[in-house]
Every structure is written in C-alpha cells, then in structure tokens.
C-alpha atoms as a PDB file:
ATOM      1  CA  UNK A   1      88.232   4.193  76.746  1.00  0.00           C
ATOM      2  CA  UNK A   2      87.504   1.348  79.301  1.00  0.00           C
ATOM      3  CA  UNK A   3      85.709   1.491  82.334  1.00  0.00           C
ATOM      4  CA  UNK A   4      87.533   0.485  85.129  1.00  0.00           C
ATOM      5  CA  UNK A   5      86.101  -2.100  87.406  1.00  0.00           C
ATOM      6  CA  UNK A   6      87.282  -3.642  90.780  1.00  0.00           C
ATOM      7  CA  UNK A   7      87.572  -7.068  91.683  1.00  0.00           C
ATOM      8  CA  UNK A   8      87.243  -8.378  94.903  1.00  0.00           C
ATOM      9  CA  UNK A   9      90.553  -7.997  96.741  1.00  0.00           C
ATOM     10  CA  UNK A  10      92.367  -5.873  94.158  1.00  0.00           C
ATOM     11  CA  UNK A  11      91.700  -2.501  96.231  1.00  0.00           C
ATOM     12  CA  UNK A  12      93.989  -1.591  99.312  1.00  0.00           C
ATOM     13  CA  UNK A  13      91.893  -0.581 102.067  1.00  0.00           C
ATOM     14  CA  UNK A  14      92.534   2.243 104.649  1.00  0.00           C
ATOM     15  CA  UNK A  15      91.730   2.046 108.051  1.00  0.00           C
ATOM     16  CA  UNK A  16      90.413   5.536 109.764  1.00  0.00           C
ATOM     17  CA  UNK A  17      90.329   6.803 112.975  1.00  0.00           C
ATOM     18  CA  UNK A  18      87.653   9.256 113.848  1.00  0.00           C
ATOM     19  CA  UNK A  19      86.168  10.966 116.791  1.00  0.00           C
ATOM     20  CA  UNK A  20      82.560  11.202 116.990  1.00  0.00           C
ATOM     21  CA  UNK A  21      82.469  14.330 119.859  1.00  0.00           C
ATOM     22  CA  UNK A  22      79.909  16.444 119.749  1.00  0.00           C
ATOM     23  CA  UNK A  23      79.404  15.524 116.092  1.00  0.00           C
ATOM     24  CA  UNK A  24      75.653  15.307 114.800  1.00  0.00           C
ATOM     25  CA  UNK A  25      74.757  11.508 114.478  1.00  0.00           C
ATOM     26  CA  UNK A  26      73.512  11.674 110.922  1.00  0.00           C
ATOM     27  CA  UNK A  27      75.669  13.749 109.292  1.00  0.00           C
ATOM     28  CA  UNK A  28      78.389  11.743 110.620  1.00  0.00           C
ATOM     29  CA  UNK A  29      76.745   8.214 109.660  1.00  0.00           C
ATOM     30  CA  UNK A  30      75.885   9.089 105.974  1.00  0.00           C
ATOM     31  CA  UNK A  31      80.149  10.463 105.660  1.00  0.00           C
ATOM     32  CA  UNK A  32      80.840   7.106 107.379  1.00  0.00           C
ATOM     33  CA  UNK A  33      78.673   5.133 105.196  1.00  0.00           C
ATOM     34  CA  UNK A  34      80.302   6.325 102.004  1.00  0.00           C
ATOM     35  CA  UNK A  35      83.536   5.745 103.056  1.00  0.00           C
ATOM     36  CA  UNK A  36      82.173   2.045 103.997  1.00  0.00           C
ATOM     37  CA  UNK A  37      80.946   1.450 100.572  1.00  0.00           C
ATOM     38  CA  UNK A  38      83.928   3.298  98.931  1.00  0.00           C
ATOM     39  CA  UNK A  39      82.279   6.317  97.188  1.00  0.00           C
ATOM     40  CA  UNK A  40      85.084   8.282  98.128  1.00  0.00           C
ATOM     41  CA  UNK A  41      87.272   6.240  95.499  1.00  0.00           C
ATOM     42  CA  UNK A  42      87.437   7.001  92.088  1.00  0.00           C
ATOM     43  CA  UNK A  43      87.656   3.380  91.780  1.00  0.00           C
ATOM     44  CA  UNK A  44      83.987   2.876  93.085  1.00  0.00           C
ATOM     45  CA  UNK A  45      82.315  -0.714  91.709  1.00  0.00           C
ATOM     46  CA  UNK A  46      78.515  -1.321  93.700  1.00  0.00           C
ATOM     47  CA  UNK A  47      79.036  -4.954  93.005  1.00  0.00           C
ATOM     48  CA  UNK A  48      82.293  -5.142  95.038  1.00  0.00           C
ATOM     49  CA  UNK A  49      83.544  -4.079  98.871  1.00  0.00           C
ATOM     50  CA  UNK A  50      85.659  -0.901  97.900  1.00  0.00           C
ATOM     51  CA  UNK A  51      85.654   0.885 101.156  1.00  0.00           C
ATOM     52  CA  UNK A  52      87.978   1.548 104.118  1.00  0.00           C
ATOM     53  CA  UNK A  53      87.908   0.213 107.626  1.00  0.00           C
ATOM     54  CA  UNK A  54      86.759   2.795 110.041  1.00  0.00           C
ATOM     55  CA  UNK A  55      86.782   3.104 114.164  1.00  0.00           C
ATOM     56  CA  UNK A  56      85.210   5.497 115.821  1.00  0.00           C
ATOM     57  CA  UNK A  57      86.006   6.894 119.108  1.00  0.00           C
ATOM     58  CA  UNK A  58      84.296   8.945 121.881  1.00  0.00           C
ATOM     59  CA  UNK A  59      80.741   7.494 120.648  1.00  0.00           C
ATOM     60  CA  UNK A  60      79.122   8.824 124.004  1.00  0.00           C
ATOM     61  CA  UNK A  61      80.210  11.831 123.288  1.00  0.00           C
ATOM     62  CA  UNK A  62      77.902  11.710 119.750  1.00  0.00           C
ATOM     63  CA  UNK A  63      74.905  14.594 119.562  1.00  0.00           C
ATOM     64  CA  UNK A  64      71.775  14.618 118.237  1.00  0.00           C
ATOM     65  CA  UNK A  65      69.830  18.080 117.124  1.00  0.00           C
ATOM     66  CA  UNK A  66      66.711  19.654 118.523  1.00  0.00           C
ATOM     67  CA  UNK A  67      64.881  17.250 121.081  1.00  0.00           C
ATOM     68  CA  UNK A  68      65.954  14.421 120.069  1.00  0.00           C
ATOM     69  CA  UNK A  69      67.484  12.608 123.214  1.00  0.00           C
ATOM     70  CA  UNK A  70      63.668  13.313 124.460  1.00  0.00           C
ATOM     71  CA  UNK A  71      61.694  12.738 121.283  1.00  0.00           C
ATOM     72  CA  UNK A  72      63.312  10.224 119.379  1.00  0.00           C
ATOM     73  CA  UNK A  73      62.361   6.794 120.226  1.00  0.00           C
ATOM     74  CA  UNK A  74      63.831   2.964 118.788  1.00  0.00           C
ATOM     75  CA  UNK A  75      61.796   0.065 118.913  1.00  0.00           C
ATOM     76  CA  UNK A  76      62.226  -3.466 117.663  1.00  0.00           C
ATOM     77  CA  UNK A  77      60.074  -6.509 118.040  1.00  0.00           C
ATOM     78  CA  UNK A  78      60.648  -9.168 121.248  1.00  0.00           C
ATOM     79  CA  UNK A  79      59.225 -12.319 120.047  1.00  0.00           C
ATOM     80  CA  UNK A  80      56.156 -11.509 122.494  1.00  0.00           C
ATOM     81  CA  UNK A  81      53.122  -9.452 121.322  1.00  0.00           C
ATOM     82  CA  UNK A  82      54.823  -6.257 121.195  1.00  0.00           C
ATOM     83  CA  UNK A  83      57.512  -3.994 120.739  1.00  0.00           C
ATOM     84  CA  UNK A  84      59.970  -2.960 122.805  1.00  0.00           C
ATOM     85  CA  UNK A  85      60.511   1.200 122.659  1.00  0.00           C
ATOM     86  CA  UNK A  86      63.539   3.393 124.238  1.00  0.00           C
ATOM     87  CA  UNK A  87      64.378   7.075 123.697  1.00  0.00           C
ATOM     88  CA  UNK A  88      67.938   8.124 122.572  1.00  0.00           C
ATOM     89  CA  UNK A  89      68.878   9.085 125.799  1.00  0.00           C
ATOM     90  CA  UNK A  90      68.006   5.943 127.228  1.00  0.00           C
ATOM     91  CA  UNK A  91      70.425   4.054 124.651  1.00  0.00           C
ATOM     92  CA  UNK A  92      72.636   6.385 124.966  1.00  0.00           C
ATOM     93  CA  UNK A  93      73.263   5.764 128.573  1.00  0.00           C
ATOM     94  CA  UNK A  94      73.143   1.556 128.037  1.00  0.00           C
ATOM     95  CA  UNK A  95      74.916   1.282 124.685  1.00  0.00           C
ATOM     96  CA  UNK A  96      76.024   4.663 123.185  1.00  0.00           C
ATOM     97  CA  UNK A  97      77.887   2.427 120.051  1.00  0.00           C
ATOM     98  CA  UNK A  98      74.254   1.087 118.977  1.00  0.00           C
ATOM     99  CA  UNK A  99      73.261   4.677 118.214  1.00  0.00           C
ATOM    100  CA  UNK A 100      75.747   5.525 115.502  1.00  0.00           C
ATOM    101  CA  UNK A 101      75.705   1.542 114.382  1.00  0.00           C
ATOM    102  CA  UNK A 102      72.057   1.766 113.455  1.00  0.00           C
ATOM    103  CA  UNK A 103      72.536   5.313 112.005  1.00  0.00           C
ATOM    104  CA  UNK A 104      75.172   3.800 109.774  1.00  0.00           C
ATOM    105  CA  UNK A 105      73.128   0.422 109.346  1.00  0.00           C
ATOM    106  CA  UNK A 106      70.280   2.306 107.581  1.00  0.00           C
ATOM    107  CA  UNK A 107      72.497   4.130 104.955  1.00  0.00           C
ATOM    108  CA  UNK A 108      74.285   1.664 103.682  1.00  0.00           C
ATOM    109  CA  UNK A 109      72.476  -0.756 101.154  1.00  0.00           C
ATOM    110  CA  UNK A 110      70.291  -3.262 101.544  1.00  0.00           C
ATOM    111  CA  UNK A 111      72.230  -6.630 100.152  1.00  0.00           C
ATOM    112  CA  UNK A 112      74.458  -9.033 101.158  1.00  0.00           C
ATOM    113  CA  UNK A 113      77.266  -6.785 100.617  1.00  0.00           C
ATOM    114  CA  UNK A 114      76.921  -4.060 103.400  1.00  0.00           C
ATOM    115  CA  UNK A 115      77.191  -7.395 106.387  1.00  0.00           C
ATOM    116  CA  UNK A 116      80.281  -6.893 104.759  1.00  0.00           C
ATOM    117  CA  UNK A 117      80.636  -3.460 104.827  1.00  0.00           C
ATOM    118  CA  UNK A 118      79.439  -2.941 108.642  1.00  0.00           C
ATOM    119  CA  UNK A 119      81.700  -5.122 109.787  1.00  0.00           C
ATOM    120  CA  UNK A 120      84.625  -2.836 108.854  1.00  0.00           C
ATOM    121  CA  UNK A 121      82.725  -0.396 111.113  1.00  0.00           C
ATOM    122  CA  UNK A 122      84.197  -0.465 115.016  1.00  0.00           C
ATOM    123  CA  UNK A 123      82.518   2.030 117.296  1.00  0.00           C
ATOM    124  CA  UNK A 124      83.967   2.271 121.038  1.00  0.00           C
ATOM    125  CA  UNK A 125      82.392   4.876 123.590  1.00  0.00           C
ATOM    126  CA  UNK A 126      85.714   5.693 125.201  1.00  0.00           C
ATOM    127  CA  UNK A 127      89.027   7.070 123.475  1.00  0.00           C
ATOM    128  CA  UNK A 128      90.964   3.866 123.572  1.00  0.00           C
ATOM    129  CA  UNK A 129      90.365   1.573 121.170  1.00  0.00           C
ATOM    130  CA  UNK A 130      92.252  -2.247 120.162  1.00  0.00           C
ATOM    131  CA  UNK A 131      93.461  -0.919 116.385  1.00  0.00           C
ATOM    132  CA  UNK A 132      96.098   0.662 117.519  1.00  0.00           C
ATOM    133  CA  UNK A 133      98.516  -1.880 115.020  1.00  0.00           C
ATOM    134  CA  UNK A 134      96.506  -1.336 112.152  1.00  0.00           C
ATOM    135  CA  UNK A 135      97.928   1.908 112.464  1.00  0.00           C
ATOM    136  CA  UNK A 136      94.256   4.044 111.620  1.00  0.00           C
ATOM    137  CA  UNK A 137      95.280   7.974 110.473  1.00  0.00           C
ATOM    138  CA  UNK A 138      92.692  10.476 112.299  1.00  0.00           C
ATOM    139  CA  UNK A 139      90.171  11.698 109.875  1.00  0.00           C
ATOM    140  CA  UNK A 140      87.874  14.590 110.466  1.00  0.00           C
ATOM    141  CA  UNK A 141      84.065  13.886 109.318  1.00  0.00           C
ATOM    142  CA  UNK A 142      80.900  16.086 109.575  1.00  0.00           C
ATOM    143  CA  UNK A 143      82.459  19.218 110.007  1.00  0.00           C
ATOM    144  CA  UNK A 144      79.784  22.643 109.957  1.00  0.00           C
ATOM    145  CA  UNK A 145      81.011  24.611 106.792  1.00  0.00           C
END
C-alpha cells in the first residue's frame, strides 16, 4: 500500500462561512487553523496548502473567557525604544478582525507555507461580507459539548 501524497493544486478547496458570535477566541482559532492547513482531510500533506478558504463573520461579536478584555494585553515593537501595549478591549473596539487574525496567526506553522495559508483567512466584523460568489456553506466551529 502507497501513501498518498498531494501536490500542489491537485486538492479542491472549500470555502466556509462561519460566524464567530459569542464564540471563545481560541477555541475557535485552533478549529480555524486546522481547517487552514487541511487536517480535516484525509488527504493531509505538511509540505503542501491542503486547506479550505474560510470567512468569518460577526468578529466583534467574538468572546474571550474570564478577564480577559481587562487582563489581556498585545504589544509589538514601534521602531522607537519601546513597545507599544493595548488590552483586548481596546482592539476590540479599533480592529475587532486583528483579534481572531493573530489568534489564528499563532497556530498555524511557522514557514513559508502558512503566508499562504492566512491569506485564505477573511475576517469581517459585520455580517456582510464580499464572498458572496464563491458561494461559502455556513459551518459551525467551537461549539460547548
């Protein structure tokens, strides 16, 4: 028996629609980040882009557990001789996509592959969205069992 291996362009890729409401940011970034790398397929290669396309909705509508919003703080470096630091509800309020973006960013691997792979990502913070011909079929992620 043979393993199977992909090759670039052979696999048929999905797109999916889903809507981030009152879903908890990492549990819906890692479900988003495997579909982005394609670990949902049985036809899984690491070396090549297997995954589905997927936009996501509603992104100010995303929640975070405990005190988060309060607590949990994002910083990155200016140029100038410090960093720059905002709390999730700070971001949330400017640019709600970034938070689930950076969620997903983290999970996905580190190569040249996943610039790939986040690209297929597209996170709006309202319900309407530019995909509409791609035709995306609603998916439901990070659902409490």
């Amino acid at each position: 028996m043979k393993t199977y291996m992909a090759k670039a362009g052979e696999v048929e890729q999905k797109w999916l629609l889903v809507d981030a409401t009152d879903k908890i940011v990492g549990r819906l970034a890692s479900e988003i980040a495997m579909i982005l790398m394609g670990k949902h397929r049985p036809t899984y290669t690491p070396h090549v882009d297997t995954g589905d396309y997927v936009v996501v909705v509603n992104a100010e509508k995303i929640a975070f557990t405990g005190k988060k919003w309060e607590n949990k703080k994002y910083a990155w470096y200016t140029g100038y001789t410090r960093q720059r630091t905002v709390t999730a509800g700070v971001r949330l309020e400017k640019k709600p996509e970034l938070i689930l973006e950076e969620a997903v960013r983290r999970m996905l691997p580190k190569n040249k592959l996943a610039r790939n792979m986040l690209s297929k990502l597209k996170i709006y913070a309202g319900t309407e969205h530019p995909h509409t011909a791609q035709q995306p079929e609603p998916t439901e992620l990070a659902i409490k069992a």
